[in-house]
N, C-alpha and C. Protein backbone atom coordinates (compact mmCIF):
# COMPACT_ATOMS: atom_id res chain seq x y z
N UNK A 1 -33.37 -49.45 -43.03
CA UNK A 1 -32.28 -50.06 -42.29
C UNK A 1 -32.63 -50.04 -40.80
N UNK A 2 -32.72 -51.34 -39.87
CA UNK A 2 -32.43 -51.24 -38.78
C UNK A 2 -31.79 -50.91 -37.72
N UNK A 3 -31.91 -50.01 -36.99
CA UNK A 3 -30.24 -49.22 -36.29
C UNK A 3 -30.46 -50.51 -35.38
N UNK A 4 -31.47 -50.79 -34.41
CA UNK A 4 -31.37 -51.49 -33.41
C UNK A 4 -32.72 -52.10 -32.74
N UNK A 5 -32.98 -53.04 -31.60
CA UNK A 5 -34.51 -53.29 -31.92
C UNK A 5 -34.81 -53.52 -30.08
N UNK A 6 -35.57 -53.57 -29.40
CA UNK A 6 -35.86 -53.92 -27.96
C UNK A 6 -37.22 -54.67 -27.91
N UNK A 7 -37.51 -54.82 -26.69
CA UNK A 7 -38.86 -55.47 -26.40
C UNK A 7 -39.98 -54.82 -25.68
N UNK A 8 -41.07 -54.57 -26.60
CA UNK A 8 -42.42 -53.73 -26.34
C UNK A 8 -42.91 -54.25 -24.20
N UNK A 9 -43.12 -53.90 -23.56
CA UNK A 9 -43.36 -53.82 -22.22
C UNK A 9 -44.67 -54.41 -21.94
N UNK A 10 -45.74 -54.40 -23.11
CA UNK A 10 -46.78 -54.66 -22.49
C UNK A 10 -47.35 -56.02 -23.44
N UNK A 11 -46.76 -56.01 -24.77
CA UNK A 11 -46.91 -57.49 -25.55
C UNK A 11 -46.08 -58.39 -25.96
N UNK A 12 -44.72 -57.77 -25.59
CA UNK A 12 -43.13 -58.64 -25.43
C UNK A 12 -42.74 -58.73 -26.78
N UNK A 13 -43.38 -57.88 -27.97
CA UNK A 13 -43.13 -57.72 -29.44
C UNK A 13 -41.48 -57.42 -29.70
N UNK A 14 -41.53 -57.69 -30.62
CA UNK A 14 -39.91 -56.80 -31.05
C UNK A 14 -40.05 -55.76 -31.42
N UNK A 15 -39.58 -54.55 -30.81
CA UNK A 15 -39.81 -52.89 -31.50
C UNK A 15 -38.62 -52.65 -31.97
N UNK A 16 -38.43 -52.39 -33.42
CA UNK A 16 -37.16 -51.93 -34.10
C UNK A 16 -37.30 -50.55 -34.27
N UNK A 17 -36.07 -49.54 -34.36
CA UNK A 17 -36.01 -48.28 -34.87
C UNK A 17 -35.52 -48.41 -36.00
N UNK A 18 -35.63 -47.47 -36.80
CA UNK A 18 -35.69 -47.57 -37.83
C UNK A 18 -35.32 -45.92 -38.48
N UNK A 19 -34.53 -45.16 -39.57
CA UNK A 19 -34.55 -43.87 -39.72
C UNK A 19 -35.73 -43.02 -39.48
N UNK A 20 -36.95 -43.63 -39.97
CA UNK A 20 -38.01 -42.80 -39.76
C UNK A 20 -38.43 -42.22 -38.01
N UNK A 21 -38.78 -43.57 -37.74
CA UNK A 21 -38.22 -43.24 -36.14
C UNK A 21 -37.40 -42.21 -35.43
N UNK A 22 -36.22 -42.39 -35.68
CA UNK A 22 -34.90 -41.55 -35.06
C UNK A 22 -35.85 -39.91 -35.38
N UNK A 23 -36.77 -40.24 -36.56
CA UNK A 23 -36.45 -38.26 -37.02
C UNK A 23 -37.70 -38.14 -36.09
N UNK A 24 -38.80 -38.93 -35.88
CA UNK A 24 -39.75 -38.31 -35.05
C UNK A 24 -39.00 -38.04 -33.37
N UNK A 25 -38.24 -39.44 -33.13
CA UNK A 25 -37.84 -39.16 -31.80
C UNK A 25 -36.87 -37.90 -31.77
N UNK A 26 -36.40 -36.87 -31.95
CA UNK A 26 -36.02 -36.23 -32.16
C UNK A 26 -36.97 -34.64 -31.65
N UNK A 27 -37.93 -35.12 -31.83
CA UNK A 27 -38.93 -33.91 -31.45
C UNK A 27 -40.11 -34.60 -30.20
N UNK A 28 -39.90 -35.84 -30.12
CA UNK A 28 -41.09 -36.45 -28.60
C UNK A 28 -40.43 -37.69 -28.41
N UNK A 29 -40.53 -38.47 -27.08
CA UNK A 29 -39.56 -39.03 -26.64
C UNK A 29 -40.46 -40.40 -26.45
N UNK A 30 -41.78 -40.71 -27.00
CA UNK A 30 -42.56 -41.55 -27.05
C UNK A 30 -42.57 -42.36 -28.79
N UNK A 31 -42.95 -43.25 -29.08
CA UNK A 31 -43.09 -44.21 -30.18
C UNK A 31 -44.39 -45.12 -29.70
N UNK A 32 -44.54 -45.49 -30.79
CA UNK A 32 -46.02 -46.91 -30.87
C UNK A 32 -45.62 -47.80 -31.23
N UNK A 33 -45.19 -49.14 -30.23
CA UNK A 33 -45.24 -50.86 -30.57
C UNK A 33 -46.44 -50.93 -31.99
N UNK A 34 -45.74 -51.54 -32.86
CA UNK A 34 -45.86 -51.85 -34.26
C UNK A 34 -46.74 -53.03 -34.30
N UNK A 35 -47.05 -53.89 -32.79
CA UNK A 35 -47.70 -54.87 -32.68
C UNK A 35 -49.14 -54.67 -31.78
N UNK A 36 -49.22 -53.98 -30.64
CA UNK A 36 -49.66 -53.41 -30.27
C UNK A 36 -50.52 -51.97 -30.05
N UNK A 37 -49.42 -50.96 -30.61
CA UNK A 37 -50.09 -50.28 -30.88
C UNK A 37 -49.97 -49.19 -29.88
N UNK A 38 -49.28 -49.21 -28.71
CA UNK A 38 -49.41 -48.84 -26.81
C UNK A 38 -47.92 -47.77 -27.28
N UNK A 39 -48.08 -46.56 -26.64
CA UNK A 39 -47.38 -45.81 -26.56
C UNK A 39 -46.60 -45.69 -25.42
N UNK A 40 -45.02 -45.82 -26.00
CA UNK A 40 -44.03 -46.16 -25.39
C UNK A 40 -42.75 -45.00 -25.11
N UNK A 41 -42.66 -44.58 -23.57
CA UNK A 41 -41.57 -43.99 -23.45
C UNK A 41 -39.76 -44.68 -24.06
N UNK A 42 -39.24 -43.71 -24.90
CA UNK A 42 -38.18 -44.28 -25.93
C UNK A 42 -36.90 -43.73 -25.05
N UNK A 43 -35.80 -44.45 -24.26
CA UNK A 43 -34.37 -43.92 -23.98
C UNK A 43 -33.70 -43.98 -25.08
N UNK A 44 -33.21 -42.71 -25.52
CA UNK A 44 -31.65 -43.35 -26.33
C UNK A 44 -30.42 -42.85 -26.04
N UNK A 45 -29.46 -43.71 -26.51
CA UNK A 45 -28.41 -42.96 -25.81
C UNK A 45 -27.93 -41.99 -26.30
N UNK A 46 -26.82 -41.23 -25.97
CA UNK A 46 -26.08 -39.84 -26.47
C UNK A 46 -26.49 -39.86 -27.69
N UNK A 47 -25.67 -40.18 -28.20
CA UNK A 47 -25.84 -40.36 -29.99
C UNK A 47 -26.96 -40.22 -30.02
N UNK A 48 -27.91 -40.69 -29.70
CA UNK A 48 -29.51 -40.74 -30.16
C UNK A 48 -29.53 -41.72 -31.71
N UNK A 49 -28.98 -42.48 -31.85
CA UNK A 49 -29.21 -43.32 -32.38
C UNK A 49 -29.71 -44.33 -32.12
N UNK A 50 -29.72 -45.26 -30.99
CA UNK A 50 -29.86 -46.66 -30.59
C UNK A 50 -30.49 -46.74 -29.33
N UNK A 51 -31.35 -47.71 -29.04
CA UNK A 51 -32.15 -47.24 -27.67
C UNK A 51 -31.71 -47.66 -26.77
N UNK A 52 -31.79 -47.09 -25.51
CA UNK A 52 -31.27 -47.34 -24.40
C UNK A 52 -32.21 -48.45 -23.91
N UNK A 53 -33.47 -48.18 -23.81
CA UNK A 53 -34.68 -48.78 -23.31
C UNK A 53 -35.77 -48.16 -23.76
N UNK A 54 -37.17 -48.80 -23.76
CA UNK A 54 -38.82 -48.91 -23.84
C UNK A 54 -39.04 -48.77 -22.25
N UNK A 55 -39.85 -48.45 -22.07
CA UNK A 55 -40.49 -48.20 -20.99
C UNK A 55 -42.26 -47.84 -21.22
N UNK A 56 -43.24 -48.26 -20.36
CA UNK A 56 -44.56 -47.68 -19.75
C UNK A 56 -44.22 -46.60 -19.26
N UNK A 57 -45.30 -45.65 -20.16
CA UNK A 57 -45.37 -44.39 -19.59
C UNK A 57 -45.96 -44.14 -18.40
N UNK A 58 -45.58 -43.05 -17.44
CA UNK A 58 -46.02 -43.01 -16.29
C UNK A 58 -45.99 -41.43 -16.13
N UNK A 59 -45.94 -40.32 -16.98
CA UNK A 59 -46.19 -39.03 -16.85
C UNK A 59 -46.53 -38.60 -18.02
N UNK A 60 -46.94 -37.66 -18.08
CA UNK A 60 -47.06 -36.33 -19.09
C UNK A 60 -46.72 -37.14 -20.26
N UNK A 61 -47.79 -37.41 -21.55
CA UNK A 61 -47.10 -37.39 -23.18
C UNK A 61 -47.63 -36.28 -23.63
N UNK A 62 -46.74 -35.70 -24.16
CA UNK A 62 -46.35 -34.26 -25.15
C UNK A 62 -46.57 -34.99 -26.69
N UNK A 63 -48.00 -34.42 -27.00
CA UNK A 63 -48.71 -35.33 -28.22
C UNK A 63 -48.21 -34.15 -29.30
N UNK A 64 -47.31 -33.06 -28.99
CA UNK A 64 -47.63 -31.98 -30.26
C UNK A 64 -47.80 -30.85 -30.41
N UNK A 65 -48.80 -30.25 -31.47
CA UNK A 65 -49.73 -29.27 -31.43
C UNK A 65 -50.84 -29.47 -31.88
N UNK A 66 -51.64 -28.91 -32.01
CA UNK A 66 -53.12 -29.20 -32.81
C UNK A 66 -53.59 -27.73 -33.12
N UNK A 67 -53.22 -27.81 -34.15
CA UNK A 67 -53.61 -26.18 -35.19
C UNK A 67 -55.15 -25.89 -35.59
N UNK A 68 -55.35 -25.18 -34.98
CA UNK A 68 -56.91 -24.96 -35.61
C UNK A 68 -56.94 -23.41 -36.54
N UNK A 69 -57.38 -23.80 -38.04
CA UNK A 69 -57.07 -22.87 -38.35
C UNK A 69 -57.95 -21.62 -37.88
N UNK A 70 -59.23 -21.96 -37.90
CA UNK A 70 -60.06 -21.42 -37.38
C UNK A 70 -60.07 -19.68 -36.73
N UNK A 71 -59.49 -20.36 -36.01
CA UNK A 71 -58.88 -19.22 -34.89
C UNK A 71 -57.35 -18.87 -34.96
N UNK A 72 -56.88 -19.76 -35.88
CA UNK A 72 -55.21 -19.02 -36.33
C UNK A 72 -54.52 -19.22 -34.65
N UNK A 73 -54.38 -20.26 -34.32
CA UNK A 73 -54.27 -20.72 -33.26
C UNK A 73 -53.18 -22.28 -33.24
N UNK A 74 -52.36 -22.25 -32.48
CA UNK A 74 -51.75 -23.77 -32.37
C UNK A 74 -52.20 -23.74 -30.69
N UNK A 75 -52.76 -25.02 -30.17
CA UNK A 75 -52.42 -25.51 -29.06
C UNK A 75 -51.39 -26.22 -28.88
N UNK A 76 -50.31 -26.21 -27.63
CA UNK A 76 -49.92 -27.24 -27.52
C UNK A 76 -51.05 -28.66 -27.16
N UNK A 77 -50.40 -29.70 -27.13
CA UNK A 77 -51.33 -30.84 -26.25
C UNK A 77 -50.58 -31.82 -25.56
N UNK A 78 -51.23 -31.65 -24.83
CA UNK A 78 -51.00 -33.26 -23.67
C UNK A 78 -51.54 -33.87 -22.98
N UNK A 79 -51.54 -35.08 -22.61
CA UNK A 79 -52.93 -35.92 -21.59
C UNK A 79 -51.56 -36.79 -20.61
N UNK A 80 -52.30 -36.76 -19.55
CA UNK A 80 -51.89 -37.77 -18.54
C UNK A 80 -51.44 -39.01 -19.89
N UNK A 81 -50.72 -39.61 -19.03
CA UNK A 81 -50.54 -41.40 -19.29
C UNK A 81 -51.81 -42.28 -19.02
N UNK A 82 -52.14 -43.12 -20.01
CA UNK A 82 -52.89 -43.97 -19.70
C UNK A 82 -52.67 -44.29 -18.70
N UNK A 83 -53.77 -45.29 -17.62
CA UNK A 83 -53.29 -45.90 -16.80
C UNK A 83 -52.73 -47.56 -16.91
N UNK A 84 -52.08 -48.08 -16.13
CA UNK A 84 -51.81 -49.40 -16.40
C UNK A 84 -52.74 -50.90 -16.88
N UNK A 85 -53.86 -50.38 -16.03
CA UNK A 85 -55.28 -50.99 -15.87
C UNK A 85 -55.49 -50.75 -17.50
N UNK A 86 -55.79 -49.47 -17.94
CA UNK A 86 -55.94 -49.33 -19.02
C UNK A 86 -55.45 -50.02 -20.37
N UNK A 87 -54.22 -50.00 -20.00
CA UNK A 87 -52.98 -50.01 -21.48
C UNK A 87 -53.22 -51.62 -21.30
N UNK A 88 -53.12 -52.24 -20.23
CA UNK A 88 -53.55 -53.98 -20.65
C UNK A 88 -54.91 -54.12 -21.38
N UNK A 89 -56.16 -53.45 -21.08
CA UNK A 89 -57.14 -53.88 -21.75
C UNK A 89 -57.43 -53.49 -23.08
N UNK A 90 -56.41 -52.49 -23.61
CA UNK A 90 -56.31 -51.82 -24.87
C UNK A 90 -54.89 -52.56 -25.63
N UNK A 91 -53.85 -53.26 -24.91
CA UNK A 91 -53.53 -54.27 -25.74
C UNK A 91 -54.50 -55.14 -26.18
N UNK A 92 -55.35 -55.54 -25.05
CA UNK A 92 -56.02 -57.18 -26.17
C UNK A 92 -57.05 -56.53 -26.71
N UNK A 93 -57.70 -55.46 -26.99
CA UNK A 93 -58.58 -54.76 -27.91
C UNK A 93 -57.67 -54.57 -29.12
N UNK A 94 -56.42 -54.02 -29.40
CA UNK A 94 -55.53 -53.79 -30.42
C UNK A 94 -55.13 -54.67 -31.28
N UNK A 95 -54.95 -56.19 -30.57
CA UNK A 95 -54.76 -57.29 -30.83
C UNK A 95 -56.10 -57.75 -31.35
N UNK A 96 -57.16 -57.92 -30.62
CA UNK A 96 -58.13 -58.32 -31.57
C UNK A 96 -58.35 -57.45 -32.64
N UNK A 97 -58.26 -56.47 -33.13
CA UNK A 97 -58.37 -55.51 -34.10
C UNK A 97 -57.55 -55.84 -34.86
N UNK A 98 -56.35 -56.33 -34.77
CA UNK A 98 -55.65 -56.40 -35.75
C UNK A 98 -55.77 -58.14 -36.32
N UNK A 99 -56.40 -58.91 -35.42
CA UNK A 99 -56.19 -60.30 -36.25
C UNK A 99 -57.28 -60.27 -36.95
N UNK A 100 -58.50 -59.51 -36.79
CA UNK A 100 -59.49 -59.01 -37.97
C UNK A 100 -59.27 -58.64 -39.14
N UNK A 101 -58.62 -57.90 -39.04
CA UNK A 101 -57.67 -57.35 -40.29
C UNK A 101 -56.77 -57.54 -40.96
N UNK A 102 -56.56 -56.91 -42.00
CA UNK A 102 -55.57 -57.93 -43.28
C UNK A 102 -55.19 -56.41 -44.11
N UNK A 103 -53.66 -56.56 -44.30
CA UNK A 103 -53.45 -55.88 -45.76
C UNK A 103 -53.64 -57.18 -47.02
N UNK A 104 -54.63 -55.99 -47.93
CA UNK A 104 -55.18 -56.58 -49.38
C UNK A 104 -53.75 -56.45 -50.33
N UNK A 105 -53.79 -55.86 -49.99
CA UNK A 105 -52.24 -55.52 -51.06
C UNK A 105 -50.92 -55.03 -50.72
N UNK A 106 -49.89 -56.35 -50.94
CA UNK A 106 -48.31 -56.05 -50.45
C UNK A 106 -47.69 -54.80 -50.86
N UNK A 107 -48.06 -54.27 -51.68
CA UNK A 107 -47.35 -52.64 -52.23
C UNK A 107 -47.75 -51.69 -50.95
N UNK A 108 -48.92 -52.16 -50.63
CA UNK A 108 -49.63 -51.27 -49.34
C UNK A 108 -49.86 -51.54 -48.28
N UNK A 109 -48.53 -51.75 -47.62
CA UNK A 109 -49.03 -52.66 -46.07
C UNK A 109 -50.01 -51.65 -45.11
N UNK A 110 -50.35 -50.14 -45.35
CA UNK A 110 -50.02 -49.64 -44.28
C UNK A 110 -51.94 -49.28 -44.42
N UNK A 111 -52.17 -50.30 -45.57
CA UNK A 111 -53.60 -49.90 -45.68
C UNK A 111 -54.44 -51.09 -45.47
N UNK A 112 -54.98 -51.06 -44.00
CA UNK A 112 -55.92 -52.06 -43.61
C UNK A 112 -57.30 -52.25 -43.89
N UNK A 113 -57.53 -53.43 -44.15
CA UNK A 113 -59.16 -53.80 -44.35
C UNK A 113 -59.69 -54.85 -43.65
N UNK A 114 -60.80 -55.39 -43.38
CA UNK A 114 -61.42 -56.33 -42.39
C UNK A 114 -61.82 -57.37 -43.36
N UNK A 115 -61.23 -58.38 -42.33
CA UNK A 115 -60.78 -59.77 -43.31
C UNK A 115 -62.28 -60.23 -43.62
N UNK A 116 -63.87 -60.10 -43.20
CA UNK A 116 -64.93 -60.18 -43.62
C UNK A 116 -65.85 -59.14 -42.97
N UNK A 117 -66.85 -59.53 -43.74
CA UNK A 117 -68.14 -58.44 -43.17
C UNK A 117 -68.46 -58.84 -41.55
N UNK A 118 -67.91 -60.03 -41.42
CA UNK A 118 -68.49 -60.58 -40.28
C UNK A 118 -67.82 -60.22 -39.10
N UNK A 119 -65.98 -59.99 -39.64
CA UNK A 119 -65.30 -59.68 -38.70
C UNK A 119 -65.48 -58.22 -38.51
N UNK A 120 -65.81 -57.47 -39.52
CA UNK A 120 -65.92 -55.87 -39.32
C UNK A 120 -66.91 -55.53 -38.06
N UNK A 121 -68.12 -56.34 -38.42
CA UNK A 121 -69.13 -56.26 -37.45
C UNK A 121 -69.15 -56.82 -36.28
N UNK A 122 -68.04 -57.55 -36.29
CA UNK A 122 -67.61 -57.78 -34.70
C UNK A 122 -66.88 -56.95 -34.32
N UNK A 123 -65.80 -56.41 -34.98
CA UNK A 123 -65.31 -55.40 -33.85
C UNK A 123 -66.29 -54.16 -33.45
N UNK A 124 -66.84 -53.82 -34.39
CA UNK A 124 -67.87 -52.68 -34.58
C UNK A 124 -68.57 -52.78 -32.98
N UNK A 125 -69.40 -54.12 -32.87
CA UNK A 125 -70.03 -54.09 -31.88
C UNK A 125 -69.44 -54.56 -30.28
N UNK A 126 -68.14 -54.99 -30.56
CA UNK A 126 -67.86 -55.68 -29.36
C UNK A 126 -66.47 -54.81 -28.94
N UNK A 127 -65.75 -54.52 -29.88
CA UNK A 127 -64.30 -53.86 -29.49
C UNK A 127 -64.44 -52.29 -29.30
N UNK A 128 -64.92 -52.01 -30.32
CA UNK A 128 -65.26 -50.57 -30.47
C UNK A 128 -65.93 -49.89 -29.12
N UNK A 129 -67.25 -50.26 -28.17
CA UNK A 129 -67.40 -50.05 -27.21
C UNK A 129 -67.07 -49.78 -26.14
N UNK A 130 -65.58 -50.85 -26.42
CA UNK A 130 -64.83 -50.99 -25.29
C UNK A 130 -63.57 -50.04 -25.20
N UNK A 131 -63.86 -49.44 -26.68
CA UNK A 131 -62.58 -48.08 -26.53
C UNK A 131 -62.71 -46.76 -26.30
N UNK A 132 -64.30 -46.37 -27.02
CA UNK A 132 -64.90 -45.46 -26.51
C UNK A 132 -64.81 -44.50 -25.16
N UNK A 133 -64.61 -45.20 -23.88
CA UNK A 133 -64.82 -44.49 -23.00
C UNK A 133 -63.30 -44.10 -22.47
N UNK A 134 -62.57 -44.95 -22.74
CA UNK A 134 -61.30 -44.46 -22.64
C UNK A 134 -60.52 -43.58 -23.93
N UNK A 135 -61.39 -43.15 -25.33
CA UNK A 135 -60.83 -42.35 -26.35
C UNK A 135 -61.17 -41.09 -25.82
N UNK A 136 -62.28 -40.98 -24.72
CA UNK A 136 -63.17 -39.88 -24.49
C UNK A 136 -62.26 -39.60 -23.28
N UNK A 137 -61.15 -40.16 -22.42
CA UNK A 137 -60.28 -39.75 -21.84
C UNK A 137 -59.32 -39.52 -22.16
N UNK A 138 -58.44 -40.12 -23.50
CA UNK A 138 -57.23 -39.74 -23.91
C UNK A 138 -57.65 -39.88 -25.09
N UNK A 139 -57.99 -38.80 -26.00
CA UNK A 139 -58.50 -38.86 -27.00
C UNK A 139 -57.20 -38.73 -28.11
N UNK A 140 -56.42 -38.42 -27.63
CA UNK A 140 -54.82 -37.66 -28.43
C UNK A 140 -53.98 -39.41 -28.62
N UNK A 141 -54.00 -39.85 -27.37
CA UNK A 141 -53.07 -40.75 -27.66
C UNK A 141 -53.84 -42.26 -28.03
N UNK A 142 -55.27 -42.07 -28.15
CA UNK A 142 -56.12 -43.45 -28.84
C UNK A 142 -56.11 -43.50 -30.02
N UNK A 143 -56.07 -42.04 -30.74
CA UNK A 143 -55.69 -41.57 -31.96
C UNK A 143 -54.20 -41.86 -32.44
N UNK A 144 -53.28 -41.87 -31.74
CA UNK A 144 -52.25 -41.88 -31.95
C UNK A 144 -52.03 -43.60 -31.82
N UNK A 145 -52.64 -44.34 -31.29
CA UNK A 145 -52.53 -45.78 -31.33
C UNK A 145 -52.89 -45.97 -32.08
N UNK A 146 -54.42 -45.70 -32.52
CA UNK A 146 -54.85 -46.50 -33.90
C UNK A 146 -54.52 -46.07 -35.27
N UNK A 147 -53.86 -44.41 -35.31
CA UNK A 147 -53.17 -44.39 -36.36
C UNK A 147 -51.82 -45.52 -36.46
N UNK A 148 -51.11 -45.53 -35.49
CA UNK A 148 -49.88 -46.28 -35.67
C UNK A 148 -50.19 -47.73 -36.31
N UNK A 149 -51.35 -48.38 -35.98
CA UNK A 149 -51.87 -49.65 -36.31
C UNK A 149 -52.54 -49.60 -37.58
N UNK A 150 -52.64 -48.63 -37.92
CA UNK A 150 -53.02 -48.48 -39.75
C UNK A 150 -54.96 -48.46 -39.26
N UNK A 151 -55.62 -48.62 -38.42
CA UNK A 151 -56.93 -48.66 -38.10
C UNK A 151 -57.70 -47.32 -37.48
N UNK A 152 -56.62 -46.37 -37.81
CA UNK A 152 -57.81 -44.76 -37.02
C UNK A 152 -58.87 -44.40 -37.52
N UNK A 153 -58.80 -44.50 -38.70
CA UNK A 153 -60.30 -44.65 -39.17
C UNK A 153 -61.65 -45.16 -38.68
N UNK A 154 -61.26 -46.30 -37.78
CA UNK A 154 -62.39 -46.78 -36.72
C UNK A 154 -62.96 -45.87 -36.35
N UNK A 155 -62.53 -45.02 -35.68
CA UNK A 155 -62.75 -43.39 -34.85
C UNK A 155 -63.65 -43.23 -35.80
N UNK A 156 -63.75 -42.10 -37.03
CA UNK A 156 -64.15 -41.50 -37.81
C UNK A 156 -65.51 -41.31 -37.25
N UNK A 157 -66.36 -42.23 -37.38
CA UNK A 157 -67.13 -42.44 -36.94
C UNK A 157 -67.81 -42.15 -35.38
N UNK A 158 -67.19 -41.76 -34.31
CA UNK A 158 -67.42 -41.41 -33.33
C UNK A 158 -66.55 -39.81 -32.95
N UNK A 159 -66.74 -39.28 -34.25
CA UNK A 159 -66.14 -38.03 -34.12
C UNK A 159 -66.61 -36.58 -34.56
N UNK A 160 -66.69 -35.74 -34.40
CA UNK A 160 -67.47 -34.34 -34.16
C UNK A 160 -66.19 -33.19 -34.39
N UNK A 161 -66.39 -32.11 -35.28
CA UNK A 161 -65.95 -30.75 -35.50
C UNK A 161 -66.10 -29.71 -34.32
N UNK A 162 -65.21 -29.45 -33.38
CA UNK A 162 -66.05 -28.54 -32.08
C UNK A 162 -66.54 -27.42 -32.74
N UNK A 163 -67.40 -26.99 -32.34
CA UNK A 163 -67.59 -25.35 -32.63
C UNK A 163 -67.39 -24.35 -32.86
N UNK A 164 -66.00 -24.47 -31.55
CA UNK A 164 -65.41 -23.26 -31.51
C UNK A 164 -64.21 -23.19 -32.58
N UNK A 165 -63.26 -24.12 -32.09
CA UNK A 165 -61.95 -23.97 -32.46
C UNK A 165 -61.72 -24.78 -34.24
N UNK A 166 -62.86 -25.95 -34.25
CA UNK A 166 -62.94 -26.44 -35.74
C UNK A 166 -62.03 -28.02 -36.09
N UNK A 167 -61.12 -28.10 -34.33
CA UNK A 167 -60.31 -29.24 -34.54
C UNK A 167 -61.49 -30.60 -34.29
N UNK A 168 -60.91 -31.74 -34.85
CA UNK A 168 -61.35 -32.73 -35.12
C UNK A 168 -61.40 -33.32 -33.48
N UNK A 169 -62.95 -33.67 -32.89
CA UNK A 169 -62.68 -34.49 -31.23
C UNK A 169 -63.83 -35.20 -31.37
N UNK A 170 -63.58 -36.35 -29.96
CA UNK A 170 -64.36 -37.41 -30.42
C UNK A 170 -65.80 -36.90 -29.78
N UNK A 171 -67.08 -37.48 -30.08
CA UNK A 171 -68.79 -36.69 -30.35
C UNK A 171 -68.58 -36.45 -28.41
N UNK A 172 -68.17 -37.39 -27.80
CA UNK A 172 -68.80 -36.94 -25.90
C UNK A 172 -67.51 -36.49 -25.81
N UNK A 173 -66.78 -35.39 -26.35
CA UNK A 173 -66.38 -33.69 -25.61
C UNK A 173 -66.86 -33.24 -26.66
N UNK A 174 -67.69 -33.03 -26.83
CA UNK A 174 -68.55 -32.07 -28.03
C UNK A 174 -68.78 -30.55 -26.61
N UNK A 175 -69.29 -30.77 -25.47
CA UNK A 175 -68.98 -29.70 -24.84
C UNK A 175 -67.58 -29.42 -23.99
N UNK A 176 -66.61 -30.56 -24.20
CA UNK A 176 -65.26 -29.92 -23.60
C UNK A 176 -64.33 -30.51 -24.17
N UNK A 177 -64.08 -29.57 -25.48
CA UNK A 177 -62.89 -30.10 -26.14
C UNK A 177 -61.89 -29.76 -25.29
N UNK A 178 -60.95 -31.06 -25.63
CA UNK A 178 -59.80 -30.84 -25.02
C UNK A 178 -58.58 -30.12 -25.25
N UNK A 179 -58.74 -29.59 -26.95
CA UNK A 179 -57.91 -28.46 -27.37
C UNK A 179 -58.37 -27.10 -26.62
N UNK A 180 -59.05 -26.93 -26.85
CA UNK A 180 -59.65 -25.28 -26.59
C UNK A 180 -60.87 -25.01 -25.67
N UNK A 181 -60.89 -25.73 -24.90
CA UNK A 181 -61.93 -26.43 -23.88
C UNK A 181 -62.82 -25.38 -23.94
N UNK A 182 -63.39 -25.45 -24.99
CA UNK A 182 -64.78 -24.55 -25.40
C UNK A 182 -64.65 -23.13 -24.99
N UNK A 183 -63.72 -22.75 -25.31
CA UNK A 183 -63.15 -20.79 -24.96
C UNK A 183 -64.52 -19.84 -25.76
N UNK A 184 -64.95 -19.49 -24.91
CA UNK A 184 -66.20 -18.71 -25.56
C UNK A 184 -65.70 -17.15 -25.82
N UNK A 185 -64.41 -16.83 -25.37
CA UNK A 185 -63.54 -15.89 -26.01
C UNK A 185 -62.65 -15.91 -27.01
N UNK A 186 -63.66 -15.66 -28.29
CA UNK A 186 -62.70 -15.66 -29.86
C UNK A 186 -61.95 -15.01 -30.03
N UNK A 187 -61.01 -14.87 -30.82
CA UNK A 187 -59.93 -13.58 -31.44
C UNK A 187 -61.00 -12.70 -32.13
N UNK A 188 -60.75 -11.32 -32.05
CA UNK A 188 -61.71 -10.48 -33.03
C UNK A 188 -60.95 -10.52 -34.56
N UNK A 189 -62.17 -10.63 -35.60
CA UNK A 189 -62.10 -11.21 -36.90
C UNK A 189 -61.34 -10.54 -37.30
């Protein structure tokens, strides 16, 4: 059921809430355009039912925790806001990513595949490059885009186990994860 719906800031999409929604907003005050993909500061009003407004982020996103069991450890996490410069050139990367892609099967929208070999290998070589250096700056919330877009799996592939702590980061912070920024002081076993 739709409670209510606004307009995404950076691709003019329609963003609806939806119950599932309400229960995440409830614990972080950000959401992902469903078209895009761009993580969006969420107003709602009292009730917290219905949105006040979307907004571009411009401080601090509070991505969570990131549990490593490893070390029997939760980090919190957070990264700056993309920058503006940024979030435009990672709309039309998101956008081309997604007109590549196709759900195979209506039971499963939420499982994407690349509409040919030809298109896979274009994003591979042309899009993918271009996200890289900015996943390696906000590695929490590129993750958090391309999960929302059904495509994080792209990542997979440009990703590394740290050492220390065991959480999942992308291969260039292999020496400075951004969870546990390589703490060479373990818990004793």
């Amino acid at each position: 059921m739709t409670l209510n719906s606004t307009t995404c800031p950076y691709c003019g999409s329609t963003c609806s809430v939806n119950e599932q929604l309400l229960k995440h907003l409830k614990d972080f005050d950000w959401a992902g355009c469903a078209n895009c993909g761009l993580l969006l500061k969420v107003t709602l009003d009292s009730t917290g039912t219905r949105i006040l407004s979307l907004a571009k982020y411009t401080s601090t996103v509070k991505l969570g925790f990131a549990c490593s069991q490893r070390l029997n450890k939760a980090y919190p996490y957070s990264e700056p806001a993309i920058p503006e410069d940024l979030c435009q050139e990672l709309k039309k990367i998101m956008i081309g990513i997604a007109v590549n892609t196709t759900c195979l099967n209506p039971a499963y929208p939420n499982i994407k595949s690349f509409k040919s070999e030809t298109s896979q290998k274009w994003v591979i070589e042309n899009l993918m490059p271009r996200i890289l250096p900015i996943y390696h700056q906000y590695p929490g919330q590129i993750q958090k885009i391309m999960d929302n877009l059904n495509i994080g799996r792209l990542l997979e592939r440009y990703n590394t186990v740290c050492e220390k702590c065991g959480l999942t980061i992308p291969r260039s912070r292999q020496k400075n994860c951004p969870f546990c920024l390589n703490d060479t002081t373990l818990p004793p076993p």
